[in-house]
Protein backbone atom coordinates (compact mmCIF):
# COMPACT_ATOMS: atom_id res chain seq x y z
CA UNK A 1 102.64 105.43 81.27
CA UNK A 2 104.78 102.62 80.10
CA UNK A 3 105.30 99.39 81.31
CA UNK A 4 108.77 100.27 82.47
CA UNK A 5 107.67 103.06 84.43
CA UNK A 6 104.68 101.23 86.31
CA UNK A 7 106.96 99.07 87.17
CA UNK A 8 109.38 101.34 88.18
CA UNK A 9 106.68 103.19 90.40
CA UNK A 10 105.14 100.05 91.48
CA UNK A 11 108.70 98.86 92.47
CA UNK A 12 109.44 101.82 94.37
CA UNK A 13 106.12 102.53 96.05
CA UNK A 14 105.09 98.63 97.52
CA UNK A 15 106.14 96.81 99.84
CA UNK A 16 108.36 92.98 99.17
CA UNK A 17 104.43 91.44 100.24
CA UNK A 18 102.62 93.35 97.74
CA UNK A 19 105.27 92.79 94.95
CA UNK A 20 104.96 89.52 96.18
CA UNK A 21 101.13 89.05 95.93
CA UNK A 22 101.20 90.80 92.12
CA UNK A 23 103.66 88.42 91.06
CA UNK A 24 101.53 85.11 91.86
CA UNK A 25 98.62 86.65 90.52
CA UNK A 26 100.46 86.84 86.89
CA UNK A 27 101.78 84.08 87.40
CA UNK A 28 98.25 82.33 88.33
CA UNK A 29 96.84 84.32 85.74
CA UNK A 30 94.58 85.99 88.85
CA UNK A 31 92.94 89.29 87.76
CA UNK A 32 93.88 92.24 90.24
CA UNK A 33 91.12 94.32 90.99
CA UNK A 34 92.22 98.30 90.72
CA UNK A 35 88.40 99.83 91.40
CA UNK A 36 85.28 98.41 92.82
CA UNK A 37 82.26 100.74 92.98
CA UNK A 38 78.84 100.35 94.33
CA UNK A 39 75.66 102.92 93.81
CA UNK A 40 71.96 101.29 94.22
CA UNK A 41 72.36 98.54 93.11
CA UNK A 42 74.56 99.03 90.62
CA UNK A 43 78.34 97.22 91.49
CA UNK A 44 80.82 97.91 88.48
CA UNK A 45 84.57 96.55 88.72
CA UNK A 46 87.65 97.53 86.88
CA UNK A 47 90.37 95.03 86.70
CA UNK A 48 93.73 94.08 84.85
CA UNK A 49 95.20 90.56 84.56
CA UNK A 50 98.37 89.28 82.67
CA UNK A 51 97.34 87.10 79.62
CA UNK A 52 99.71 85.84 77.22
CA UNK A 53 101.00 87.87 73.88
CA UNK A 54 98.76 86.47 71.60
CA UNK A 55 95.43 85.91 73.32
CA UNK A 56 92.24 87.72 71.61
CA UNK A 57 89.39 89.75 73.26
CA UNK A 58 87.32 87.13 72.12
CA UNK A 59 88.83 84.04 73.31
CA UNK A 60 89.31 85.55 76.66
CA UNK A 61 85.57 86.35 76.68
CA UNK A 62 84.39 82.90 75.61
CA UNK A 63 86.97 81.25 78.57
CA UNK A 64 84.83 83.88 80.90
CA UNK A 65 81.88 82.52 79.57
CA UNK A 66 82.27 78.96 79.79
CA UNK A 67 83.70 79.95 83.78
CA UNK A 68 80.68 82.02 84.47
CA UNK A 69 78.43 79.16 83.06
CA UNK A 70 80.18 76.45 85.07
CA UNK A 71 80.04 77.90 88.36
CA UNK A 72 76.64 80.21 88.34
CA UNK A 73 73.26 78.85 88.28
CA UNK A 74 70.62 79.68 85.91
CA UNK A 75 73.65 80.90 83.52
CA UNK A 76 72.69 82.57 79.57
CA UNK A 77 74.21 84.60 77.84
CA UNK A 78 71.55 87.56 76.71
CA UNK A 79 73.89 89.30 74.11
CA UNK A 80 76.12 87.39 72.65
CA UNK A 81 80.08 88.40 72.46
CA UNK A 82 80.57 91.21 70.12
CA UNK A 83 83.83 92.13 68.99
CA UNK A 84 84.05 96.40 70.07
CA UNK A 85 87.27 98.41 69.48
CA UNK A 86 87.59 101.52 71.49
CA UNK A 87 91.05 104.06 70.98
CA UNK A 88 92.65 101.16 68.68
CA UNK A 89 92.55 99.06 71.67
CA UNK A 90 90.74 95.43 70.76
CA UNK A 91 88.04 94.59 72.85
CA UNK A 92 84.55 92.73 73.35
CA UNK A 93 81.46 93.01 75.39
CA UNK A 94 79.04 90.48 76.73
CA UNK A 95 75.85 90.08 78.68
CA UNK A 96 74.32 87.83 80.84
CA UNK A 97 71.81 86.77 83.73
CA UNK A 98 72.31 84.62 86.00
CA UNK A 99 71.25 83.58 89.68
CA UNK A 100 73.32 84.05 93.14
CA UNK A 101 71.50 82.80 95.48
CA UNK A 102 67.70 84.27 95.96
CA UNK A 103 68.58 87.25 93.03
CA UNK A 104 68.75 87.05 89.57
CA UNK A 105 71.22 89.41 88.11
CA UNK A 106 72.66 90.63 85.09
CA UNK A 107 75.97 91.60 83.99
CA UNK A 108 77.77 93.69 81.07
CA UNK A 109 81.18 92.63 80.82
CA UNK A 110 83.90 94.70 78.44
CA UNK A 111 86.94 93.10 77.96
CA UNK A 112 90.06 94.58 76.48
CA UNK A 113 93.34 93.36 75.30
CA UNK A 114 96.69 95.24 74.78
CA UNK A 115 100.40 94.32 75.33
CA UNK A 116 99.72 91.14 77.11
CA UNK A 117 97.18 92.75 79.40
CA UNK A 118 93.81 92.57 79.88
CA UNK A 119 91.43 94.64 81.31
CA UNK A 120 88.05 94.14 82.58
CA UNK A 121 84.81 96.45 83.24
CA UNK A 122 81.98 94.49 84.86
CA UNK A 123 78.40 96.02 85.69
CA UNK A 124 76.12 94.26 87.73
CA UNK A 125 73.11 94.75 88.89
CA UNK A 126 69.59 92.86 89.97
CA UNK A 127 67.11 91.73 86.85
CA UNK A 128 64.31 93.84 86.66
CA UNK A 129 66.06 97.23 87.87
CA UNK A 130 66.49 99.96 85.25
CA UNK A 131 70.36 100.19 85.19
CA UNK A 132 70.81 99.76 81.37
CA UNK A 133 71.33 103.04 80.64
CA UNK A 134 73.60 104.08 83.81
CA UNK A 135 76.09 101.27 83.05
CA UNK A 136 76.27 101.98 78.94
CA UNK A 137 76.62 105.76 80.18
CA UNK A 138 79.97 104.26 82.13
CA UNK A 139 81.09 101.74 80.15
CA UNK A 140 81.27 104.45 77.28
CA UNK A 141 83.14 106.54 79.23
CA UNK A 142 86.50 103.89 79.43
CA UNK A 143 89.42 105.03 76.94
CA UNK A 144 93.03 103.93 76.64
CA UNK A 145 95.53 106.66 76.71
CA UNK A 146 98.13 106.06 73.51
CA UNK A 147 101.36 103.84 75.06
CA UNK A 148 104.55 105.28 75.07
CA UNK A 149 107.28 104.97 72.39
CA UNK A 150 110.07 103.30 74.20
């Protein structure tokens, strides 16, 4: 789907207040989250946010970075950002632990950039749980669908 027709179908389908709402995040480069799910222990997140033209996978991933390590405690990175390219779609991945209150937890974090959108995939889930192989398993399973020719 183009971006023409999401907006056509996003036009047509909300409401003025949701329109609304999507606009000022854009505009306050806020992500929007489209999919949250949660299965012991293991929360993973998909969400888009506008970005502008020319921004990398990589810078966007060191900005989260520095963000994440500014406002979480006990912050490190435990795989560094990797540049990872999935259906000609640039991307990168990172991983980290960090602590929220009484838990430690760790995070995988793929980060994708096309057409002046980004999109997000976060797994999280508590240190010392075996949820490595569940979240590659899902992670692996994101691909991009080829854009339209307009």
């Amino acid at each position: 789907m183009g971006d023409k027709e999401l907006e056509a179908r996003v036009t047509a389908s909300a409401s003025a207040h949701l329109q609304s709402d999507l606009r000022n995040r854009a505009d306050a480069k806020k992500g929007v989250p489209l999919l949250a799910l949660s299965k012991d222990d293991l929360n993973m997140t998909l969400s888009v946010v506008v970005v502008p033209a020319d921004a990398t996978a990589m810078e966007l991933v060191a900005h989260q970075k520095d963000v994440m390590k500014a406002n979480l405690a006990s912050f490190e990175v435990t795989s560094s950002p990797k540049e990872r390219t999935i259906d000609n779609v640039a991307g990168a991945e990172m991983q980290t632990r960090y602590q929220l209150g009484d838990k430690t937890l760790r995070s995988r974090m793929r980060l994708f950039v096309r057409s002046g959108v980004a999109t997000l995939v976060t797994a999280v889930w508590a240190d010392g749980t075996p949820k490595e192989d569940a979240v590659a398993s899902a992670l692996d399973g994101l691909h991009f669908l080829p854009l339209p020719h307009n």
